[in-house]
N, C-alpha and C. Protein backbone atom coordinates (compact mmCIF):
# COMPACT_ATOMS: atom_id res chain seq x y z
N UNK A 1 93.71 95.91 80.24
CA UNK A 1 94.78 96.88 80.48
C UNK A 1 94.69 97.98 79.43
N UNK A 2 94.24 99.49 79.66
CA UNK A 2 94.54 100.21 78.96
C UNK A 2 95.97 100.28 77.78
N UNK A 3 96.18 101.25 76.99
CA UNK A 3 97.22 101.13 75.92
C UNK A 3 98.49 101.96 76.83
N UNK A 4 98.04 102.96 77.37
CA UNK A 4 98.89 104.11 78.06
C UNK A 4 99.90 103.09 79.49
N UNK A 5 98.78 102.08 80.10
CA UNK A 5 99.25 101.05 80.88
C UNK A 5 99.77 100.29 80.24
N UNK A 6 99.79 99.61 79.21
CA UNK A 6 100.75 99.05 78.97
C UNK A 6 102.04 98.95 77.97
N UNK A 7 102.14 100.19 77.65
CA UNK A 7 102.91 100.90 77.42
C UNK A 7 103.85 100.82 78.35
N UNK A 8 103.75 101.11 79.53
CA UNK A 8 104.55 101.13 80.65
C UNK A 8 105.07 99.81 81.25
N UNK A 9 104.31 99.18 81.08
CA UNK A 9 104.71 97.69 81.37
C UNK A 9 105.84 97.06 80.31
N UNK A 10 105.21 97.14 79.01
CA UNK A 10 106.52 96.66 77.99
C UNK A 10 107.84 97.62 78.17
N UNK A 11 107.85 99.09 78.27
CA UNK A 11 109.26 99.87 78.32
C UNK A 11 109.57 99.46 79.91
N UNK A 12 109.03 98.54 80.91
CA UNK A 12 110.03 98.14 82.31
C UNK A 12 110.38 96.91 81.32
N UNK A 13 109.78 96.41 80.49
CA UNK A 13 110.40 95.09 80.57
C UNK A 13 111.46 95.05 79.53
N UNK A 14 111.64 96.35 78.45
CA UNK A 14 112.58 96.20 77.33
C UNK A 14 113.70 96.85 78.52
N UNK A 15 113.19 97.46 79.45
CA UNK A 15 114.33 97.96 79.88
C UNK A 15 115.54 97.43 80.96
N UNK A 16 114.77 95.90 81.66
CA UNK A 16 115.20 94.73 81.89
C UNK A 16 116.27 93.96 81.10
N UNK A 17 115.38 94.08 79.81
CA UNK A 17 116.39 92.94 79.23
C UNK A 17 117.47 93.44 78.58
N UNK A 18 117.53 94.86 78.46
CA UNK A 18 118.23 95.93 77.75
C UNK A 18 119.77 96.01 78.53
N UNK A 19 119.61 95.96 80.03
CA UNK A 19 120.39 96.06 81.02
C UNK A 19 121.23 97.34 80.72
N UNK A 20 120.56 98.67 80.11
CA UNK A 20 120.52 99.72 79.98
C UNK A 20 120.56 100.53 81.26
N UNK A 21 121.29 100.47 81.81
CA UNK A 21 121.07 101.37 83.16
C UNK A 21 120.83 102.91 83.50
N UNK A 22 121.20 103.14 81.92
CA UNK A 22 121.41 104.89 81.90
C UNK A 22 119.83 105.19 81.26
N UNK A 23 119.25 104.13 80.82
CA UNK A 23 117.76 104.46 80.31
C UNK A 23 116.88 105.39 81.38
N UNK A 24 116.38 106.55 81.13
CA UNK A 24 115.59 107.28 81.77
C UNK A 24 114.37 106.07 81.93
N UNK A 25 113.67 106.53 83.34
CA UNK A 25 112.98 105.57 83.81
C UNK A 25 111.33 106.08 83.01
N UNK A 26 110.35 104.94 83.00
CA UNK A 26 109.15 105.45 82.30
C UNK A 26 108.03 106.18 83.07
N UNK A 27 107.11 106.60 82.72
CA UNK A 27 106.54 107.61 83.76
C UNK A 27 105.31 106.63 84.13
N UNK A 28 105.05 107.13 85.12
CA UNK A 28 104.11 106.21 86.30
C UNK A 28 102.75 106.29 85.49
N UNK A 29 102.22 104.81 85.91
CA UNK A 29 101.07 104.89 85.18
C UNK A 29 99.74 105.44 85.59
N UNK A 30 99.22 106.31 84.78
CA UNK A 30 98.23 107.39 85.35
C UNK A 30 96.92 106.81 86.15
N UNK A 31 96.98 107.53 87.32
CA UNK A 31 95.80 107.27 88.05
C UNK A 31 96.55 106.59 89.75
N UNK A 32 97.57 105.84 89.36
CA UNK A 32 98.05 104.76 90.36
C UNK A 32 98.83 105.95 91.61
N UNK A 33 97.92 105.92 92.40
CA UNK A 33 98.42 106.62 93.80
C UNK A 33 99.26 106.09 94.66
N UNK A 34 100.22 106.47 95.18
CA UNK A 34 101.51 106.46 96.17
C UNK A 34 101.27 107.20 97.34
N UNK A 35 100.69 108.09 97.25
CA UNK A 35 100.16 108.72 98.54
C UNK A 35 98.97 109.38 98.53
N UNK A 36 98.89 108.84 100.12
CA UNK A 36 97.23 109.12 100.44
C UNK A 36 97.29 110.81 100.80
N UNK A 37 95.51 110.96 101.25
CA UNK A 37 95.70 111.98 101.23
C UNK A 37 94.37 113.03 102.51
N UNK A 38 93.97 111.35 103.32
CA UNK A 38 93.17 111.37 104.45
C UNK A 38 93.78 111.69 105.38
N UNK A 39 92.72 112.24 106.66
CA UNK A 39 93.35 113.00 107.74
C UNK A 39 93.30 111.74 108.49
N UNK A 40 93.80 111.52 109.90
CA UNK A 40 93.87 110.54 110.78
C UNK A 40 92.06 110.08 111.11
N UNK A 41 91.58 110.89 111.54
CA UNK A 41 90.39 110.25 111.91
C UNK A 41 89.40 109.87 110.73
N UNK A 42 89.99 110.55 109.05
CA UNK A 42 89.24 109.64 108.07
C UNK A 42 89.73 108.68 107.71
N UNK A 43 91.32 108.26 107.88
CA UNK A 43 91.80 106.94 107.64
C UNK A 43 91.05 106.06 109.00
N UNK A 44 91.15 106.33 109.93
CA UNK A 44 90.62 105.39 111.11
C UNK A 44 89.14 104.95 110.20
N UNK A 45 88.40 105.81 110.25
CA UNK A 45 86.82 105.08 109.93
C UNK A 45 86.88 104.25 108.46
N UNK A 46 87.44 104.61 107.96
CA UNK A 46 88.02 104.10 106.76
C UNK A 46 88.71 102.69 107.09
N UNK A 47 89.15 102.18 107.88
CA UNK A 47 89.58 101.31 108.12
C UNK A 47 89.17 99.78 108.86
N UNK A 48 88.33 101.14 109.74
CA UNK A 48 86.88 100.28 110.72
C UNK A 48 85.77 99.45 109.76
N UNK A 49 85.59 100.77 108.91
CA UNK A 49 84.45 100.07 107.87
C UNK A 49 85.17 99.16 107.12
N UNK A 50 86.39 99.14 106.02
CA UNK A 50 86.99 97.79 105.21
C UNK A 50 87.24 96.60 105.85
N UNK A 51 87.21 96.45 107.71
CA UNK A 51 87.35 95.64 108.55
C UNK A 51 86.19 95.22 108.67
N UNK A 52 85.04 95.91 109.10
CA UNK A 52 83.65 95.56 109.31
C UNK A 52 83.21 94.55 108.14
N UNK A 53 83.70 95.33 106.57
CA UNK A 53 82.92 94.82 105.50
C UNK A 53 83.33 92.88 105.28
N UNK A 54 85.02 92.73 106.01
CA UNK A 54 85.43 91.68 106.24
C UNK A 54 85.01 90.56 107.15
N UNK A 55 83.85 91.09 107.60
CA UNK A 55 82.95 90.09 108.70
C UNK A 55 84.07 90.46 110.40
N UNK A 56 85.41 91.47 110.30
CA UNK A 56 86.07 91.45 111.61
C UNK A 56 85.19 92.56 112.52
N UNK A 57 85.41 92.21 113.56
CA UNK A 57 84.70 92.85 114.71
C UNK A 57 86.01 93.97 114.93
N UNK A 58 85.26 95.29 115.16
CA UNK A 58 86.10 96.35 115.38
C UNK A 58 85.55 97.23 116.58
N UNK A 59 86.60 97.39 117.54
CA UNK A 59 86.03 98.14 118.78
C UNK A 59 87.24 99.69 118.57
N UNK A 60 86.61 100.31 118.99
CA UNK A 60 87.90 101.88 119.45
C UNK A 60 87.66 102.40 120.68
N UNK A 61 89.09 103.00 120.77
CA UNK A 61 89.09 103.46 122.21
C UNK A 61 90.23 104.53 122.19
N UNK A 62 90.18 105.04 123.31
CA UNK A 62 91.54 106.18 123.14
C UNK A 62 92.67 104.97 124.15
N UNK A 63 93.89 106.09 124.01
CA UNK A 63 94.70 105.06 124.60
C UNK A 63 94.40 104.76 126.11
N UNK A 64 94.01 106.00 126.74
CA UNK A 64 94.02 105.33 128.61
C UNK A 64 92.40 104.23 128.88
N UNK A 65 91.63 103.73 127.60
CA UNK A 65 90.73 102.96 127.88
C UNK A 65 91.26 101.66 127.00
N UNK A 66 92.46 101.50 126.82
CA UNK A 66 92.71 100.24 126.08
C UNK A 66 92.91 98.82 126.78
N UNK A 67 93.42 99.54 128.23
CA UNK A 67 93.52 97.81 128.97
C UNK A 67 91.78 97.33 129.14
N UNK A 68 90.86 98.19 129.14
CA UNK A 68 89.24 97.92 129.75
C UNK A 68 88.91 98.02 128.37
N UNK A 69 89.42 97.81 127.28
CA UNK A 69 88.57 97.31 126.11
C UNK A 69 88.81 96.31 125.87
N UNK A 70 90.45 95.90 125.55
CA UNK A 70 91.33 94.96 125.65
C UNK A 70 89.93 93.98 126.81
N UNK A 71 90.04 94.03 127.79
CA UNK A 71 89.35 93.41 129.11
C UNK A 71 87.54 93.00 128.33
N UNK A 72 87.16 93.87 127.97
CA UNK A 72 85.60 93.96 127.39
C UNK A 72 85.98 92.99 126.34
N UNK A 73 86.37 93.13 125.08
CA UNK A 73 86.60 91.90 124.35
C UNK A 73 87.17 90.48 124.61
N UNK A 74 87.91 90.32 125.61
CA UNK A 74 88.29 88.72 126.16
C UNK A 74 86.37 88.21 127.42
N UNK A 75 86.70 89.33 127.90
CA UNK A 75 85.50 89.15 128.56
C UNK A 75 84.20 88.36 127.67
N UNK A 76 83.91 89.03 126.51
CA UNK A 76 82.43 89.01 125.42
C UNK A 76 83.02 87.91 125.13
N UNK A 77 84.35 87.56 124.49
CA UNK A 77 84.79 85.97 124.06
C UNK A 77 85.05 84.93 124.99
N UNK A 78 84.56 85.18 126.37
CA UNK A 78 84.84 84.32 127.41
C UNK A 78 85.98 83.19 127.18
N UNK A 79 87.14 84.33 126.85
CA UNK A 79 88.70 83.89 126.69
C UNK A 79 89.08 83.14 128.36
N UNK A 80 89.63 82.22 128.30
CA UNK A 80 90.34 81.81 129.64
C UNK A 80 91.25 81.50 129.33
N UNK A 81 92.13 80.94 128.23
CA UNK A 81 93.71 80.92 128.09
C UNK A 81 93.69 81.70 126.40
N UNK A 82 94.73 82.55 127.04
CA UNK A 82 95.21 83.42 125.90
C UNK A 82 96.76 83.77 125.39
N UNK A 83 96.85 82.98 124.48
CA UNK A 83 98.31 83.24 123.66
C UNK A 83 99.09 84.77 123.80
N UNK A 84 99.94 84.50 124.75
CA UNK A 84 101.10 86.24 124.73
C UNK A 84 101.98 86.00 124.09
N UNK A 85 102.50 86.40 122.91
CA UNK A 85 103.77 86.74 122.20
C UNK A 85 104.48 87.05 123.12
N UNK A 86 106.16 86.75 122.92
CA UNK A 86 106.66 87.89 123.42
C UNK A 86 107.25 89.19 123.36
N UNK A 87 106.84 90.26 124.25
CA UNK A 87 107.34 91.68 124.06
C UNK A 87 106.32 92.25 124.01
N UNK A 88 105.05 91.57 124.40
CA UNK A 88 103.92 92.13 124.15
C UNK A 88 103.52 93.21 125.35
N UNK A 89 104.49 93.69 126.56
CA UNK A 89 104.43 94.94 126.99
C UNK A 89 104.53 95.72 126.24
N UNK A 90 105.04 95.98 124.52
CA UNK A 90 105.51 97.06 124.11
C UNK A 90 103.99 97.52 123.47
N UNK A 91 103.19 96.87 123.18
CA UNK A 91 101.51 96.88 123.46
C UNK A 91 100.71 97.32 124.40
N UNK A 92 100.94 96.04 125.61
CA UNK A 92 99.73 96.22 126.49
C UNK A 92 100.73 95.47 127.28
N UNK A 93 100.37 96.22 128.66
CA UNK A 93 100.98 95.29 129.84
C UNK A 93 100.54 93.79 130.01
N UNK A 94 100.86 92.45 130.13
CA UNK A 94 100.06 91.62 130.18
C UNK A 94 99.40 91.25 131.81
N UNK A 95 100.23 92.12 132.65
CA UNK A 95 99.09 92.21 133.92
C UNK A 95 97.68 92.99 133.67
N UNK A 96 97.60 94.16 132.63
CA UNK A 96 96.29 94.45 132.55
C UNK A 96 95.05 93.29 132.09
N UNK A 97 95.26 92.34 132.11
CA UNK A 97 94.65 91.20 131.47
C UNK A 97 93.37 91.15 132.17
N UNK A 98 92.19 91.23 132.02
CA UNK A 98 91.15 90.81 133.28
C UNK A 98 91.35 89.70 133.81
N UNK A 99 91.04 89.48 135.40
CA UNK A 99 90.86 88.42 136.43
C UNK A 99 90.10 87.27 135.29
N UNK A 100 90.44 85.84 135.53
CA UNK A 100 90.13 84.92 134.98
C UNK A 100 91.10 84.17 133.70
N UNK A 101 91.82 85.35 133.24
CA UNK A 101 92.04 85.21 132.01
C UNK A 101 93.91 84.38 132.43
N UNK A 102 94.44 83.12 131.74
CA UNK A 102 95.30 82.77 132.37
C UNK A 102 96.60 83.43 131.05
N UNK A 103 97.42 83.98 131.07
CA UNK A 103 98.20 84.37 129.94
C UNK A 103 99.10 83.25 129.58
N UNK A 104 99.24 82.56 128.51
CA UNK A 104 100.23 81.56 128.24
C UNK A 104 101.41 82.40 127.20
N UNK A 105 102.41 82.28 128.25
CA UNK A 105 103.45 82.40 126.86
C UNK A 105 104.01 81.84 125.95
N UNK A 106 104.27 82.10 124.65
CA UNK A 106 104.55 81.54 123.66
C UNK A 106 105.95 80.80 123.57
N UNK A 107 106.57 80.08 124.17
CA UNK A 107 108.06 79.76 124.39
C UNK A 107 108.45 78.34 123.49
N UNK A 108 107.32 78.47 122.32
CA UNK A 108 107.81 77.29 121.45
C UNK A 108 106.39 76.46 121.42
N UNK A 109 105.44 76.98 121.65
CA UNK A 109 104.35 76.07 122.01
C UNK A 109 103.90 75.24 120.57
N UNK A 110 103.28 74.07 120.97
CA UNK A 110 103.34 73.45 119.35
C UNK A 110 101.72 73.35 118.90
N UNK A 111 101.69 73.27 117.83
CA UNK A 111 100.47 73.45 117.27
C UNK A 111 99.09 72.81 118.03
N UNK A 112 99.25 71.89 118.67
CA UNK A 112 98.41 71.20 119.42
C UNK A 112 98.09 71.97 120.46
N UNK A 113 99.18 72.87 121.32
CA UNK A 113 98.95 73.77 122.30
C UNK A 113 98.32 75.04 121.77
N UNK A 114 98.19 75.40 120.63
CA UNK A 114 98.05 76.47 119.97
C UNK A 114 96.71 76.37 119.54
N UNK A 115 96.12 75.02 119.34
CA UNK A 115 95.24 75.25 118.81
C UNK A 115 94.01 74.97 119.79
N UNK A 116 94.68 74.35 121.11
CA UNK A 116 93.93 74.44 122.51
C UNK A 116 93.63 75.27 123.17
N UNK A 117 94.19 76.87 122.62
CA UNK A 117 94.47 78.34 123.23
C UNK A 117 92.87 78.59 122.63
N UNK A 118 92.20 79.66 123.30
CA UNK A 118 91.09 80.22 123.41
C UNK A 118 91.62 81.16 122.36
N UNK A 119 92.33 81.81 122.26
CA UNK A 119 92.59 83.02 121.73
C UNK A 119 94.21 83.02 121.52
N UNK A 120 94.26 84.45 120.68
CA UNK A 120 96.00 84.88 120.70
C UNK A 120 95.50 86.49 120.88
N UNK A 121 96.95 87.20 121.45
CA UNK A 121 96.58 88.70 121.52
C UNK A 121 97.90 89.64 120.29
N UNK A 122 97.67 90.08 119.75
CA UNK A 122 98.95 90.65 119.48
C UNK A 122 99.29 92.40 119.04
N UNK A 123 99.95 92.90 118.52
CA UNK A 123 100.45 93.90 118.04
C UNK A 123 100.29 93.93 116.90
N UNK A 124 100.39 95.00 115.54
CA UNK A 124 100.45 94.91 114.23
C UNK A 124 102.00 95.93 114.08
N UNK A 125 102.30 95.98 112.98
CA UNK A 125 102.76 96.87 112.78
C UNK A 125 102.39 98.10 111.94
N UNK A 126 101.65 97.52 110.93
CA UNK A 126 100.89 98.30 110.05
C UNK A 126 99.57 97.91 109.31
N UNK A 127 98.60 99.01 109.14
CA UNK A 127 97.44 98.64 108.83
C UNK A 127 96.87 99.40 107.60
N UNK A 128 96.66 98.86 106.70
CA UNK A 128 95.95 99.69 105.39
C UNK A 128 94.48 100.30 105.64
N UNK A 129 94.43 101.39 105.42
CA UNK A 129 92.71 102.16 105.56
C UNK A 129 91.98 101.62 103.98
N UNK A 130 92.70 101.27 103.47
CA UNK A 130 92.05 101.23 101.64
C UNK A 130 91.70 99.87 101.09
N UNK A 131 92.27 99.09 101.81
CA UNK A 131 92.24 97.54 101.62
C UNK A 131 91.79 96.84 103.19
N UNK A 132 91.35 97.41 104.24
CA UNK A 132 91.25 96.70 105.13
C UNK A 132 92.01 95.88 105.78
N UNK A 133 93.58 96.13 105.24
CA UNK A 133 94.25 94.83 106.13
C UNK A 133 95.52 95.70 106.89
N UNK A 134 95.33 94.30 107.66
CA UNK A 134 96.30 94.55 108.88
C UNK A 134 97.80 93.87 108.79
N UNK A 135 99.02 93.95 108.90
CA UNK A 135 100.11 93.66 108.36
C UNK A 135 100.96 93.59 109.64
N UNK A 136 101.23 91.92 110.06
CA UNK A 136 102.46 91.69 110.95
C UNK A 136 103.69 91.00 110.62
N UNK A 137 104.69 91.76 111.10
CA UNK A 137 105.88 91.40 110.31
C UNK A 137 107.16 90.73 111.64
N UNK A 138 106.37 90.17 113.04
CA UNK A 138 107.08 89.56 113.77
C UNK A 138 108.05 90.34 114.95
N UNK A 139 107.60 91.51 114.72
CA UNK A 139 108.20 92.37 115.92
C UNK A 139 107.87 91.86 116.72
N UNK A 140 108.36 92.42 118.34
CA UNK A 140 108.11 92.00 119.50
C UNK A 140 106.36 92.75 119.94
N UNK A 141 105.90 91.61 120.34
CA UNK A 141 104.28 92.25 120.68
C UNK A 141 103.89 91.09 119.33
N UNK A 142 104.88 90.65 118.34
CA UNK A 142 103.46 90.51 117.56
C UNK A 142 103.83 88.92 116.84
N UNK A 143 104.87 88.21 117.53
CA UNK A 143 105.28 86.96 117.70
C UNK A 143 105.35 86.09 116.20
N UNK A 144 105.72 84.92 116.31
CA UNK A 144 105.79 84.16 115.05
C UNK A 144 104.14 84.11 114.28
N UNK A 145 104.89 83.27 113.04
CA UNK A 145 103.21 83.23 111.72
C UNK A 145 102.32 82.37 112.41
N UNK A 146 102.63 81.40 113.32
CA UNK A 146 101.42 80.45 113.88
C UNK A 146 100.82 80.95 114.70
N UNK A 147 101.17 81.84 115.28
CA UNK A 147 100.80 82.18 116.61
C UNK A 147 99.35 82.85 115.98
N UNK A 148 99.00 83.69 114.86
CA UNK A 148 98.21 84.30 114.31
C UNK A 148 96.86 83.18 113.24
N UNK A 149 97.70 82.51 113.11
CA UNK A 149 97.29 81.00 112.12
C UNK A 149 96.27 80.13 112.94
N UNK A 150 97.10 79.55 113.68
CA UNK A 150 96.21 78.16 114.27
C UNK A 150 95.13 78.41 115.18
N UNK A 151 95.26 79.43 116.39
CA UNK A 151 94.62 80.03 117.14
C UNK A 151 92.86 80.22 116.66
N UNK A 152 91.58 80.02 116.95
CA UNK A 152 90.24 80.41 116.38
C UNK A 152 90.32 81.58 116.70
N UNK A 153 90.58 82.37 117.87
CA UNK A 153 90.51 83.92 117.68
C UNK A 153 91.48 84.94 117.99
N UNK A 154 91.45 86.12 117.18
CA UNK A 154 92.68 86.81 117.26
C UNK A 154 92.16 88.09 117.78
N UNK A 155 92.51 88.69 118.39
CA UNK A 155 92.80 90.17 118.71
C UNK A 155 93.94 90.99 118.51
N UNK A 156 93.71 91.61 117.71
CA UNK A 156 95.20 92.55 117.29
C UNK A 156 94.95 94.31 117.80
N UNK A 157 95.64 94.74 118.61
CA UNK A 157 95.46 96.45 118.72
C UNK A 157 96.60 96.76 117.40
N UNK A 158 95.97 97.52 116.93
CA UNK A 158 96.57 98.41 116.08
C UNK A 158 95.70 99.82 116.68
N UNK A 159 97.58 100.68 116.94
CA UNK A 159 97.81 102.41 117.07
C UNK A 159 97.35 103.24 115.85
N UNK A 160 96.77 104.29 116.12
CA UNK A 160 96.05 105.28 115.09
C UNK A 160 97.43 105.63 114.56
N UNK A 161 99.03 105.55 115.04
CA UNK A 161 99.65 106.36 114.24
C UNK A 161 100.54 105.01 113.25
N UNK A 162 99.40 104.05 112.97
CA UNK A 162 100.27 102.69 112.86
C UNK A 162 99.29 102.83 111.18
N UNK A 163 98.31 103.43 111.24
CA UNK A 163 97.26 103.53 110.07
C UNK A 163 97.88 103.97 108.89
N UNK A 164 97.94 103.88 107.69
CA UNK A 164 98.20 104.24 106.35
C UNK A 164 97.11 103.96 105.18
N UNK A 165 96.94 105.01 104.48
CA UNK A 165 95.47 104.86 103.34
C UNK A 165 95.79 103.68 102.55
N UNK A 166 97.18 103.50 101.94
CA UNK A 166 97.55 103.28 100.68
C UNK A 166 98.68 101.89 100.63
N UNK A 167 98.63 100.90 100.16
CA UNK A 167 99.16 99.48 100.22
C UNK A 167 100.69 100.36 100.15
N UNK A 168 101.30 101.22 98.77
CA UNK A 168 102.70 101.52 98.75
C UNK A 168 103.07 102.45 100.24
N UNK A 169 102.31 103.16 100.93
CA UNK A 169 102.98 103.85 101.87
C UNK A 169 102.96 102.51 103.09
N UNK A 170 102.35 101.49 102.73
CA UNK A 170 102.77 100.51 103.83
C UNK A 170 103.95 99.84 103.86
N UNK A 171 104.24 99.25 102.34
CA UNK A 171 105.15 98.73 101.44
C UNK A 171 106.64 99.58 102.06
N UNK A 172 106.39 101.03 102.17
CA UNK A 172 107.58 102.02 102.63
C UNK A 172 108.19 101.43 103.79
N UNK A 173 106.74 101.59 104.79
CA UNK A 173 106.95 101.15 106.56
C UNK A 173 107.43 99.63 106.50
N UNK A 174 107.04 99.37 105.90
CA UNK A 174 107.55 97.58 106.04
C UNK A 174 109.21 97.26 105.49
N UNK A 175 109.73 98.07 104.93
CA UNK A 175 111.13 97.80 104.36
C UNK A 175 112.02 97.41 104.96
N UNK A 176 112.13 98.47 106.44
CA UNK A 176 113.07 97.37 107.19
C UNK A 176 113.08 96.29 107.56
N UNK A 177 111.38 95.86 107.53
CA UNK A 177 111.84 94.26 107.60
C UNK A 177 111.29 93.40 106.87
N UNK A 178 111.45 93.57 106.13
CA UNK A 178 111.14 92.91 104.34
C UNK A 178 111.87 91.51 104.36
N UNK A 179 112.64 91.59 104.99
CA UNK A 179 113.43 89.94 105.20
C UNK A 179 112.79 89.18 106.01
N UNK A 180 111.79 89.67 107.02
CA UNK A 180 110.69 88.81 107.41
C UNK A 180 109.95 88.52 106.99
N UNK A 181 109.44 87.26 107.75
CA UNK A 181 108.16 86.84 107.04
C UNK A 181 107.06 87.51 107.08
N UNK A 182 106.39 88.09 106.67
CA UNK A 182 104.96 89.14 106.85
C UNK A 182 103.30 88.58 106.71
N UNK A 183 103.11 88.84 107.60
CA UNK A 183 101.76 88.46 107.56
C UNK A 183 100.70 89.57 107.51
N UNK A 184 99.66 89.42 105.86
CA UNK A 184 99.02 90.03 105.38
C UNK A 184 97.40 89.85 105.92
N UNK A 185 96.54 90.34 106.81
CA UNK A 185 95.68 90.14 107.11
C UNK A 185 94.49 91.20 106.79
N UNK A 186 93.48 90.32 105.84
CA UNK A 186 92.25 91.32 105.69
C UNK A 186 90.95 90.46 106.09
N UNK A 187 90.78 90.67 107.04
CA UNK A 187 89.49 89.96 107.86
C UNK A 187 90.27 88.73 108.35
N UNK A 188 88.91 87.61 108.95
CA UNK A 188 89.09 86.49 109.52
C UNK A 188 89.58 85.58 108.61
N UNK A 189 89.69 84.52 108.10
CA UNK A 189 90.39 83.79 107.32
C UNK A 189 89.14 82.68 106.99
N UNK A 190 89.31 83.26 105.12
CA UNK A 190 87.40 82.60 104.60
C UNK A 190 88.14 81.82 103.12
N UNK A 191 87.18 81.12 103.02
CA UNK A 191 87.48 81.07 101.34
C UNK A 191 86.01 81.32 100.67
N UNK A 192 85.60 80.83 99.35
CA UNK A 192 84.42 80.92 98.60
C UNK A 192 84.80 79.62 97.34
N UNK A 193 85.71 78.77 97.58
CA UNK A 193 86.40 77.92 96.22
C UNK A 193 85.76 77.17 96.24
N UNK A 194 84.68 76.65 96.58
CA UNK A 194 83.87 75.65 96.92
C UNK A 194 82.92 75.87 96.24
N UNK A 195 82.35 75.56 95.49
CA UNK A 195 80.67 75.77 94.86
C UNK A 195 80.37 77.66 95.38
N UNK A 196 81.67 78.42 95.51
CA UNK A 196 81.18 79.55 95.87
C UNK A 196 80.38 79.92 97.50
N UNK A 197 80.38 78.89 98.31
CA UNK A 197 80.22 78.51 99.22
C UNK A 197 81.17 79.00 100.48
N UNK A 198 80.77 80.49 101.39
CA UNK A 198 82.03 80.99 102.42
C UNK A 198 82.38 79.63 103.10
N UNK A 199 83.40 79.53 103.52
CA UNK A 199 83.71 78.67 104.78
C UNK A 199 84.86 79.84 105.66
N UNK A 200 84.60 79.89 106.94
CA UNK A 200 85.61 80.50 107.39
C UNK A 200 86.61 80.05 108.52
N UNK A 201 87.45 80.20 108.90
CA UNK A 201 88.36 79.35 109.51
C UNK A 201 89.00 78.48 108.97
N UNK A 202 89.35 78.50 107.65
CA UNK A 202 90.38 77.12 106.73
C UNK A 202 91.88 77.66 106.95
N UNK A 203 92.25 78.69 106.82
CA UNK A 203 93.65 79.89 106.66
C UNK A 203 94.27 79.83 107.78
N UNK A 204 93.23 79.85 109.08
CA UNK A 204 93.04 80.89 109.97
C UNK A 204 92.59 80.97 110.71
N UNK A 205 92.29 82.12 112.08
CA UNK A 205 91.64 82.11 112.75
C UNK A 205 90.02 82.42 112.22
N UNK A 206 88.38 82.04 112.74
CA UNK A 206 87.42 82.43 112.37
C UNK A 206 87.17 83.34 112.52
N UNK A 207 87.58 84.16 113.94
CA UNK A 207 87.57 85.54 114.30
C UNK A 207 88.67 86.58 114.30
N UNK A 208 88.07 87.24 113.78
CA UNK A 208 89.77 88.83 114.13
C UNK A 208 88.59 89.89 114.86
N UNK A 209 89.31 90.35 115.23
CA UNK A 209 89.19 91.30 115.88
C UNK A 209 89.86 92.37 116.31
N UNK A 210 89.43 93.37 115.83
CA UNK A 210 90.87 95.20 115.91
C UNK A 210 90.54 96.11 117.05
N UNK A 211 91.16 96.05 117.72
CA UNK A 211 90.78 97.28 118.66
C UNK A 211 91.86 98.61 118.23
N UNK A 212 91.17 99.71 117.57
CA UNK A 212 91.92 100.67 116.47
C UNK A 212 91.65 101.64 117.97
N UNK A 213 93.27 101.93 118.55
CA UNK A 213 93.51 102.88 119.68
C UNK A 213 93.71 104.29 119.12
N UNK A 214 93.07 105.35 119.53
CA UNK A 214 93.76 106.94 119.00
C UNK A 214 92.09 107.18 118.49
């Protein structure tokens, strides 16, 4: 930790215990960005690639080709039962589903059923371009923490206007529902604690997968 950094760290913490309220606040520590400063289509590639570098498979599309990408990726995963949240019209219609594919809804299903599902589909709410991750916080479209958990593969659409460079401008978008539980996703779900050794699928699903619309 630099001296200038922590500088700043001891005057939050004298100013804690101080319970000084009128104390002028200390100045931000230099370098640490709050806002980004990429255009939409450099946060998108920016985002594709920190996903890619995560071993997740990333497809794009504009919005009127999303049910036939949506369709192209269950298709390539020769999905036949696939986990629907509910509210997940506010996404994707779940009649656009390709022929074959049977939609199960989520109405309490228990881990045993969950983990018999081919797949899950869902919504995000927000997605970091700078860290690669994708952030669901249980809206409708994007269902409870298991539903994302137990499942081997996930597909999440995340909207180009859902993208943010920077962890604090996500931190912003996420406030209203900060009382939820949030789920932080950067790639498929790996470890390395082992003799340094990947294993993937311990967390999680083995596969993610983003279809980044816009």
């Amino acid at each position: 930790m630099t001296d200038p950094a922590r500088e700043v760290v001891l005057q939050r913490i004298r100013m804690a215990l101080s319970n000084d309220n009128g104390a002028p606040a200390p100045p931000a520590a230099a370098g640490y960005r709050t806002q980004g400063t990429l255009g939409q289509a450099a946060l998108l590639d920016r985002l594709a690639g920190r996903l890619a570098d995560y071993h997740a498979a990333v497809r794009r599309c504009p919005p009127a080709d999303l049910a036939a990408t949506v369709a192209a990726a269950l298709n390539d995963r020769q999905v036949r039962h696939l986990v629907v949240p509910p509210g997940l019209e506010s996404v994707l219609d779940p009649a656009a589903l390709p022929p074959g594919v049977e939609a199960v809804a989520d109405d309490g299903l228990s881990p045993e059923d969950l983990d018999a599902a081919d797949g899950v589909i869902t919504g995000a709410a927000v997605a970091i371009a700078e860290t690669g991750t994708v952030v669901l916080d249980g809206s409708p479209g994007q269902g409870r923490r298991a539903l994302t958990l137990v499942p081997d593969y996930h597909l999440c659409i995340v909207r180009a206007d859902q993208v943010v460079e920077l962890v604090p401008e996500a931190v912003g978008r996420l406030s209203p529902s900060a009382s939820r539980p949030l789920t932080w996703i950067s790639g498929p779900s790996a470890t390395s604690d082992i003799e340094l050794s990947r294993v993937e699928g311990v967390h999680g699903p083995r596969n993610l997968e983003v279809i980044l619309v816009g």
